[in-house]
Protein backbone atom coordinates (compact mmCIF):
# COMPACT_ATOMS: atom_id res chain seq x y z
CA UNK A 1 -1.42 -23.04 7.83
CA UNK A 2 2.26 -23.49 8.70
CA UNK A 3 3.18 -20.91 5.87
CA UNK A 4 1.83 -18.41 7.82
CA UNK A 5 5.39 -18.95 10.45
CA UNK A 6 7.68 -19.50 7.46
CA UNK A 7 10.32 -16.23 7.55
CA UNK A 8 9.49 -15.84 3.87
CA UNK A 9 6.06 -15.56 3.80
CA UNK A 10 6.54 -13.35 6.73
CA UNK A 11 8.25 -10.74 4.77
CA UNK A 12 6.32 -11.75 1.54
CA UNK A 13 3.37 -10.42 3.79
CA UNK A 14 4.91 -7.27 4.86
CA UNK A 15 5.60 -6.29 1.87
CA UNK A 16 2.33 -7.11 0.26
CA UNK A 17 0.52 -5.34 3.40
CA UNK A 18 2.90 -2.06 2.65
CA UNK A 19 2.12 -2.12 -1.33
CA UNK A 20 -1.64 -2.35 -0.34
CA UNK A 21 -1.32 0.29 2.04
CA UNK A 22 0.40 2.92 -0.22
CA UNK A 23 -1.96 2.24 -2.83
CA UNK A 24 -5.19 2.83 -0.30
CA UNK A 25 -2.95 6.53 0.63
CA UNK A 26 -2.55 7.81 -2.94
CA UNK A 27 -5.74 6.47 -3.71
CA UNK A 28 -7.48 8.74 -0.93
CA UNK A 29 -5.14 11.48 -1.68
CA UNK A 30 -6.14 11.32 -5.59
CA UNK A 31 -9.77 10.86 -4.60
CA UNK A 32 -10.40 13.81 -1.85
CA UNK A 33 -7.56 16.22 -2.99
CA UNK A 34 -7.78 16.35 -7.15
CA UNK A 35 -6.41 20.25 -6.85
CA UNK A 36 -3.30 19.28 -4.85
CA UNK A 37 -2.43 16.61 -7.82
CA UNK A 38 -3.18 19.01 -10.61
CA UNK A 39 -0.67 21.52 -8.29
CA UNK A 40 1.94 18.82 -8.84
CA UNK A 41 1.64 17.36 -12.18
């Protein structure tokens, strides 16, 4: 368990946590607003 207080795994996380989140967003956003995407493309 001690990679879990290593400084790279630390940001390794972050950045896997922020990749998940935007993915979950423009998911949602694809999947509740399919007008506002045709709008845009």
């Amino acid at each position: 368990m001690s990679f879990l207080f290593d400084k790279r795994a630390k940001k390794i996380a972050k950045v896997v946590w922020s990749v998940v989140a935007i993915v979950v967003i423009v998911g949602m956003v694809i999947f509740f607003a399919p007008g506002l995407v045709n709008v845009l493309a």
